[in-house]
C-alpha atoms as a PDB file:
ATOM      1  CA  UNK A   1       3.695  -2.100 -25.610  1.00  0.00           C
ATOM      2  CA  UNK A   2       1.182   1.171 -24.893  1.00  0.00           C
ATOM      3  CA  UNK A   3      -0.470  -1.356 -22.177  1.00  0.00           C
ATOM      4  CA  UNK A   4       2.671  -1.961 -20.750  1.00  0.00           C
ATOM      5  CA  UNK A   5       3.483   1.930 -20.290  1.00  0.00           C
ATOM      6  CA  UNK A   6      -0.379   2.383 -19.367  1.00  0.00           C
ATOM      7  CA  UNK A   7       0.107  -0.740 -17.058  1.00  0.00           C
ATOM      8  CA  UNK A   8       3.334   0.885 -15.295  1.00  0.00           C
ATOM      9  CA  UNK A   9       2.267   4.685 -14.684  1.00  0.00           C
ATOM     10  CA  UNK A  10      -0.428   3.011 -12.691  1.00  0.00           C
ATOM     11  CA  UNK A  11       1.737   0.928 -10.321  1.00  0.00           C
ATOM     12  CA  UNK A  12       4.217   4.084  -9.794  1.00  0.00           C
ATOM     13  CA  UNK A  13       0.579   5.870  -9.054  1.00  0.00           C
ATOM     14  CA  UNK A  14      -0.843   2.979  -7.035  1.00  0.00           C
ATOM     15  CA  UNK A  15       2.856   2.317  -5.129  1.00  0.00           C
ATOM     16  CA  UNK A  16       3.400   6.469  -4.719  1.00  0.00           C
ATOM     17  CA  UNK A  17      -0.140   7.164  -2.866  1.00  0.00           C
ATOM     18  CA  UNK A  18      -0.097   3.995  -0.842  1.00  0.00           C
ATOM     19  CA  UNK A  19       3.727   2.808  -0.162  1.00  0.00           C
ATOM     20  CA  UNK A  20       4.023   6.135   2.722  1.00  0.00           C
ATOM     21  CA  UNK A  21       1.726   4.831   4.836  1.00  0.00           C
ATOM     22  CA  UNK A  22       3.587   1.470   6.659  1.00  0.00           C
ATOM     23  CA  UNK A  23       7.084   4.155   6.984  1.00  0.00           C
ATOM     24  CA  UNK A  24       4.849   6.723   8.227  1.00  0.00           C
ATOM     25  CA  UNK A  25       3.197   3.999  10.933  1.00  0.00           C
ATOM     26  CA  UNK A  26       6.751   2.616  11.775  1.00  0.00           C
ATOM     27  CA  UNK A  27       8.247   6.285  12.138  1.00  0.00           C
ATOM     28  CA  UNK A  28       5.648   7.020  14.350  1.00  0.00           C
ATOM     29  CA  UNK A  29       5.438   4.320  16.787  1.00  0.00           C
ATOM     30  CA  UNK A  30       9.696   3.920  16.686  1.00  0.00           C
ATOM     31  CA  UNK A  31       9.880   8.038  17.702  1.00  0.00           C
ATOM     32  CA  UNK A  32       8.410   6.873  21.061  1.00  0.00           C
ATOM     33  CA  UNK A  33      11.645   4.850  21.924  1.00  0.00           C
ATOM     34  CA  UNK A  34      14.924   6.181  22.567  1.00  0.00           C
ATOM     35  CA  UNK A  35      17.495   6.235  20.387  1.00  0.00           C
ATOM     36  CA  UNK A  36      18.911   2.924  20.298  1.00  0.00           C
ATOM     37  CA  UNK A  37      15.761   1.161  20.520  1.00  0.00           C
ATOM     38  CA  UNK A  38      14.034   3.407  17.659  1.00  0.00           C
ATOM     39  CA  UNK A  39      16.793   2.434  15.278  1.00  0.00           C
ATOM     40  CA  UNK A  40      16.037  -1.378  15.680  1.00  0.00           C
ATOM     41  CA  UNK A  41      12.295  -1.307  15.907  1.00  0.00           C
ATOM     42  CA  UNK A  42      12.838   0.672  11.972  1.00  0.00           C
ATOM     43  CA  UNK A  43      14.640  -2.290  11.099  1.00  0.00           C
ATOM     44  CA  UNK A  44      12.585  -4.466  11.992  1.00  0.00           C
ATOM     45  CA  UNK A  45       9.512  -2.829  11.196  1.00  0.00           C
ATOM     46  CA  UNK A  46      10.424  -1.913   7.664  1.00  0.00           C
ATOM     47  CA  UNK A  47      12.236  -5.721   7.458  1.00  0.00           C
ATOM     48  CA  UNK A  48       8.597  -7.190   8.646  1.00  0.00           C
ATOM     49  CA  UNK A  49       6.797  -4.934   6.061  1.00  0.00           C
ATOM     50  CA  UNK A  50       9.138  -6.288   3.231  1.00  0.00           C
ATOM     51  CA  UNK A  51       8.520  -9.691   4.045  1.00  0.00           C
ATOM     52  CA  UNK A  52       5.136  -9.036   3.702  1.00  0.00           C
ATOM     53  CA  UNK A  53       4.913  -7.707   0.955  1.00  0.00           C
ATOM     54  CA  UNK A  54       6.539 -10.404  -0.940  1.00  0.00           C
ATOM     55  CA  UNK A  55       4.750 -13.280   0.430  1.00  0.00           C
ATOM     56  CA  UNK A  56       1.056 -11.148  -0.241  1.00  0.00           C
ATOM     57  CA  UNK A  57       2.319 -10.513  -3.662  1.00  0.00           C
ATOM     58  CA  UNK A  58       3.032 -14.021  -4.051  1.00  0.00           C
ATOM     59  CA  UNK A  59      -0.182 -14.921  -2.746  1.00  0.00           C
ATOM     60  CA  UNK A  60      -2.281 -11.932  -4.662  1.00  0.00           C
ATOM     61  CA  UNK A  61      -0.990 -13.289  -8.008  1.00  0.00           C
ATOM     62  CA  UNK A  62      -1.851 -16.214  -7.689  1.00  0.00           C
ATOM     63  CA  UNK A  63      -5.200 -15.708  -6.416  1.00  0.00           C
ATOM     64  CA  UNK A  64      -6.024 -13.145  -9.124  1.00  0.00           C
ATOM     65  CA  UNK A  65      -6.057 -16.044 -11.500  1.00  0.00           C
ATOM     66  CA  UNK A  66      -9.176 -17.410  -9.725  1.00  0.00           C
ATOM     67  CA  UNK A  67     -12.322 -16.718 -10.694  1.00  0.00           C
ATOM     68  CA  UNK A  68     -14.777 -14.492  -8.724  1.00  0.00           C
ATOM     69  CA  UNK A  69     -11.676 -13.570  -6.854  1.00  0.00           C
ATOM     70  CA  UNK A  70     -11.093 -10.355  -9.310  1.00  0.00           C
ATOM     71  CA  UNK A  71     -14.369  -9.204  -8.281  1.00  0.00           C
ATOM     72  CA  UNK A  72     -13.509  -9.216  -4.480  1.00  0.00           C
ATOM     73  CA  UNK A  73     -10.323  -7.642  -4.999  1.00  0.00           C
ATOM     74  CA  UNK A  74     -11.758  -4.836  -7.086  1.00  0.00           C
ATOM     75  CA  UNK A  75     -14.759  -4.086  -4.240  1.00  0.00           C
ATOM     76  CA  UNK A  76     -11.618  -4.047  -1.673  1.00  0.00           C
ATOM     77  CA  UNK A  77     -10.212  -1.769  -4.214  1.00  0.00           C
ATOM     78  CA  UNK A  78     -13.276   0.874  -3.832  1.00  0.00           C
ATOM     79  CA  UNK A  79     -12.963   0.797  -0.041  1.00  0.00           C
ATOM     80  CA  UNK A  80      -9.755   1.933  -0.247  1.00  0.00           C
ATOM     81  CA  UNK A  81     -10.107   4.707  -2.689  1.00  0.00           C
ATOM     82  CA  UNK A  82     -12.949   5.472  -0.335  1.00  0.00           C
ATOM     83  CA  UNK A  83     -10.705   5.287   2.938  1.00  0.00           C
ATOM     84  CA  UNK A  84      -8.213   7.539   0.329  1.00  0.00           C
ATOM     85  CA  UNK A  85     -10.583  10.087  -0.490  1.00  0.00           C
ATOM     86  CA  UNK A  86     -11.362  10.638   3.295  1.00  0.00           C
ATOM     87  CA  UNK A  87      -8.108  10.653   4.704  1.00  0.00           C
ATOM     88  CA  UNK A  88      -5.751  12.353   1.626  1.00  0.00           C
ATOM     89  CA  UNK A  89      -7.899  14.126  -0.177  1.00  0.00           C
ATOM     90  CA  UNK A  90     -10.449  15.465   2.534  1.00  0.00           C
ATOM     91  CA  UNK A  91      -7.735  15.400   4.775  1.00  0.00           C
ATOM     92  CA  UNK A  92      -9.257  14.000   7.790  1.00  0.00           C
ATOM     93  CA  UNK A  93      -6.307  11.361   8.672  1.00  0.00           C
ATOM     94  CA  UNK A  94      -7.409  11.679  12.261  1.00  0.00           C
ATOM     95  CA  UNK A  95      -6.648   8.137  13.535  1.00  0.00           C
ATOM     96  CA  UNK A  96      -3.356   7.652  12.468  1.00  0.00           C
ATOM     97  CA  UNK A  97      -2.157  11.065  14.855  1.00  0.00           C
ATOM     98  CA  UNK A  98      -4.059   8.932  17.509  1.00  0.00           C
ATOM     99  CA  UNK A  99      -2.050   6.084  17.550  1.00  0.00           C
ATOM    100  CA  UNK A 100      -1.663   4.381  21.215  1.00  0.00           C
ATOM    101  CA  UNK A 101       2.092   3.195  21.485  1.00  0.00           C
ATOM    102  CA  UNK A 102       3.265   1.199  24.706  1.00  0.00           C
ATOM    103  CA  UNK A 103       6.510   2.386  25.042  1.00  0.00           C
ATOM    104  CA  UNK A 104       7.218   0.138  27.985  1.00  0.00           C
ATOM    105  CA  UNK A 105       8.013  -2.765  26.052  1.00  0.00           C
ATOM    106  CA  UNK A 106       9.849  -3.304  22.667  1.00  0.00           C
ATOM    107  CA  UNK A 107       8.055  -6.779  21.622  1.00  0.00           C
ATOM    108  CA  UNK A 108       4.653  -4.737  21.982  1.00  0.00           C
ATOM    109  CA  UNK A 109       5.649  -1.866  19.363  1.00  0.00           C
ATOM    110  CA  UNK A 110       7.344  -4.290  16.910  1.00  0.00           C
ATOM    111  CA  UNK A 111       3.699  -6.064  17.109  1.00  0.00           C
ATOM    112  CA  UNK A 112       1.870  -2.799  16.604  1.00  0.00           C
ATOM    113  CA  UNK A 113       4.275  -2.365  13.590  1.00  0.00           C
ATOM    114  CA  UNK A 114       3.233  -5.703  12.047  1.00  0.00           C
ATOM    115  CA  UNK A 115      -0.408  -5.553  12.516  1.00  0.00           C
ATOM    116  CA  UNK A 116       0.176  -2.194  11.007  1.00  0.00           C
ATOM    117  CA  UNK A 117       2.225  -3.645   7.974  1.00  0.00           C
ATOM    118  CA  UNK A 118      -0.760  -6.172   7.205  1.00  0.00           C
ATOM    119  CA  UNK A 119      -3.181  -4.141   6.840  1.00  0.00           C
ATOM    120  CA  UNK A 120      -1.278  -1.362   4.535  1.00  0.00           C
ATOM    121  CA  UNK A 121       0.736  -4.141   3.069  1.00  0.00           C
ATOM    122  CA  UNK A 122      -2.633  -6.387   1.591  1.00  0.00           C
ATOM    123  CA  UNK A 123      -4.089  -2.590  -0.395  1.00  0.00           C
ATOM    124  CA  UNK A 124      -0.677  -1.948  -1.855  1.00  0.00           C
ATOM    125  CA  UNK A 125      -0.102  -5.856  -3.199  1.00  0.00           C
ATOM    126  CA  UNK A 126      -3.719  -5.669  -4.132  1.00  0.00           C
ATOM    127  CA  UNK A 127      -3.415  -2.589  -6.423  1.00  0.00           C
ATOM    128  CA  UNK A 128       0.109  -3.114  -7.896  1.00  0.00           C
ATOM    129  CA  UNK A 129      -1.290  -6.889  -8.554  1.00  0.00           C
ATOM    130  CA  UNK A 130      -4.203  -5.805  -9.682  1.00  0.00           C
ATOM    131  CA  UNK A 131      -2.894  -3.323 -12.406  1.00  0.00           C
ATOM    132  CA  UNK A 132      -0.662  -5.430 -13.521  1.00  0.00           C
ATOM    133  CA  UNK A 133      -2.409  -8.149 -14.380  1.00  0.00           C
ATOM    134  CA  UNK A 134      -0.378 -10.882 -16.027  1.00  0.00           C
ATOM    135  CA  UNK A 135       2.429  -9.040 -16.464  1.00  0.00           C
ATOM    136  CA  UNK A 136       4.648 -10.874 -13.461  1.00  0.00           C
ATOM    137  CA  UNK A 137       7.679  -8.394 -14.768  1.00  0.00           C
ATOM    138  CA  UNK A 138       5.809  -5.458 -13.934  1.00  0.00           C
ATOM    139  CA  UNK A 139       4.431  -6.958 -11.076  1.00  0.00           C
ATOM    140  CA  UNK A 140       7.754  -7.922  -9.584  1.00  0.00           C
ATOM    141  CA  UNK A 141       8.802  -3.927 -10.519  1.00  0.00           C
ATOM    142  CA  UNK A 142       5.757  -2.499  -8.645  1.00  0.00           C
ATOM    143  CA  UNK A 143       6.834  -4.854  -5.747  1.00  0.00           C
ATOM    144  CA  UNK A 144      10.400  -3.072  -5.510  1.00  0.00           C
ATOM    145  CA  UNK A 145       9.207   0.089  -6.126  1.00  0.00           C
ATOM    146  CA  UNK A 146       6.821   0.051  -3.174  1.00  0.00           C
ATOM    147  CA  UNK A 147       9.602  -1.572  -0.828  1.00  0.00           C
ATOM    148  CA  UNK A 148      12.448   1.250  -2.133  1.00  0.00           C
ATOM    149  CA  UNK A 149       9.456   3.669  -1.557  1.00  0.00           C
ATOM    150  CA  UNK A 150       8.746   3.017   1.844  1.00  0.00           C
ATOM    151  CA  UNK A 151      11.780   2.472   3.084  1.00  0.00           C
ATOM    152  CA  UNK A 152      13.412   5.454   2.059  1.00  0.00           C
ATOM    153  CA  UNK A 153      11.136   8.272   0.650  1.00  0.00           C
ATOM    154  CA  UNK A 154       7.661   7.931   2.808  1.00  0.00           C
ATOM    155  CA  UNK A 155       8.225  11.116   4.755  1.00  0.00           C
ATOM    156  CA  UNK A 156       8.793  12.991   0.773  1.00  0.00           C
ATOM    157  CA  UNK A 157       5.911  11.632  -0.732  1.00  0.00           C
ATOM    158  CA  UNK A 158       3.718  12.635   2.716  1.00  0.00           C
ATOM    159  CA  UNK A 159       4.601  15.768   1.989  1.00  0.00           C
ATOM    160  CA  UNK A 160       3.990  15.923  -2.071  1.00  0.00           C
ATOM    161  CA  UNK A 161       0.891  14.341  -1.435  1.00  0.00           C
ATOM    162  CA  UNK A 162       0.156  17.123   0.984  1.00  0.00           C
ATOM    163  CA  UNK A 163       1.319  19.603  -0.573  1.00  0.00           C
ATOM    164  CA  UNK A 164       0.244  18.751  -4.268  1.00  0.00           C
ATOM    165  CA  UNK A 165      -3.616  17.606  -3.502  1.00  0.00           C
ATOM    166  CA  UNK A 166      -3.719  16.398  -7.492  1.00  0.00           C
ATOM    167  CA  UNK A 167      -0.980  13.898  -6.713  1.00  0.00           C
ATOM    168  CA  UNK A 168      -3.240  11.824  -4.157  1.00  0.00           C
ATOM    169  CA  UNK A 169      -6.381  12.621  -6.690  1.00  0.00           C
ATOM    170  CA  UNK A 170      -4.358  10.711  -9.942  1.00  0.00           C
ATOM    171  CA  UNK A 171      -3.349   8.115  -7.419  1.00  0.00           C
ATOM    172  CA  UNK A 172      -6.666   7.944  -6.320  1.00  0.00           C
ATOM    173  CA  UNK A 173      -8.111   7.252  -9.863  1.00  0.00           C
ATOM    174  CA  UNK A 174      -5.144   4.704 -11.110  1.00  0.00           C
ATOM    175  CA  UNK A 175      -6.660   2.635  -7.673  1.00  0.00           C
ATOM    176  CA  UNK A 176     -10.450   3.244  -8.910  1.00  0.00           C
ATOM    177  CA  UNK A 177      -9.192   2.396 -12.526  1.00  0.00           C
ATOM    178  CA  UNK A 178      -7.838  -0.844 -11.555  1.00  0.00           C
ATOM    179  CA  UNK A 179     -10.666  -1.319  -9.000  1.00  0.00           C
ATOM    180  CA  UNK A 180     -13.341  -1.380 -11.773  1.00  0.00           C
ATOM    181  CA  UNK A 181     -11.613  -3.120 -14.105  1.00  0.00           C
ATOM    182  CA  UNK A 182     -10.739  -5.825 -11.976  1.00  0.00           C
ATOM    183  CA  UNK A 183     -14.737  -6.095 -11.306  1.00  0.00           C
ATOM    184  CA  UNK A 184     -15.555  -5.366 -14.771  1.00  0.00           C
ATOM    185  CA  UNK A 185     -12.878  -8.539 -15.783  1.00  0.00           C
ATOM    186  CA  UNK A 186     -14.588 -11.172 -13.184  1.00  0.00           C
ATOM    187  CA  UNK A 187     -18.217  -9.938 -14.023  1.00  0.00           C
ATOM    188  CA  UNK A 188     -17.830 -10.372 -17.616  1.00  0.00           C
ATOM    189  CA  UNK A 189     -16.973 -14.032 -17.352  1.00  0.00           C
ATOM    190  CA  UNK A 190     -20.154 -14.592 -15.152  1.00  0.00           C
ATOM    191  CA  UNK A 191     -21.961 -13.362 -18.299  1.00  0.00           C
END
């Protein structure tokens, strides 16, 4: 039971550092549309994101079961406590302000939103999978949580995280917690 509780303060770590980012993305490419428009590229951008999440989780956990594939997902892991550390902590988020939206056409923003969603999507399913390791109830919970986070509290936790620096370091160290023992798991069958 303590690895359970262990196991689930990590995923609401994991899901509260990295869930903001795909809202943040959709707010700001749907606040270069008017009105109208900016409500359904939301929809559609936070509907694409939940998809994707599902099917990567789907994917993840199964995939985790696989040797050798731990090991991958736990160097991923580092990268993005590395890409953390340099764009929460240090606060050098540079290149998300510099996002290039065509607000000419609709079909072109809803494709920046997905592309965006991928990418942000595969680090989230990764951790949350990751922690949880054969738990597929807690699993399932981090899943929700990350969805309910992002689609209604991403602009909040922005601001905690910017706010309350030690929020994005603990979230930080649940990701390189998981990320080394996800190597640590894979390597120690190879021996």
């Amino acid at each position: 039971m303590t690895e359970q509780i262990v196991i689930f303060f990590q995923i609401v770590l994991i899901d509260l550092v990295l869930a903001g980012d795909n809202a943040i993305i959709i707010g700001m490419v749907a606040s270069q549309f008017p009105p109208d428009q900016r409500k359904k590229l939301i929809f559609f951008g936070i509907g694409a994101a939940i998809v994707l999440r599902i099917i990567f989780t789907l994917i993840t956990a199964y995939l985790l079961q696989i040797t050798g594939i731990r090991l991958v997902g736990g160097i991923l892991l580092l990268y993005v406590c590395y890409k953390l550390y340099t764009d929460v902590v240090k606060n050098n988020s540079n290149e998300k302000k510099d996002l290039n939206v065509d607000n000419s056409n609709f079909l072109k923003a809803i494709t920046t939103i997905v592309i965006a969603d991928v990418t942000m999507s595969i680090d989230n399913v990764l951790g949350v999978a990751g922690a949880a390791r054969d738990h597929y109830f807690l699993l399932i919970f981090g899943l929700i949580l990350s969805i309910v986070l992002m689609a209604t509290a991403a602009t909040l936790i922005s601001k905690w995280i910017k706010e309350y620096k030690w929020i994005a370091w603990v979230g930080l160290l649940a990701i390189l917690t998981v990320a080394v023992d996800l190597i640590y798991t894979d390597i120690k069958l190879f021996i």
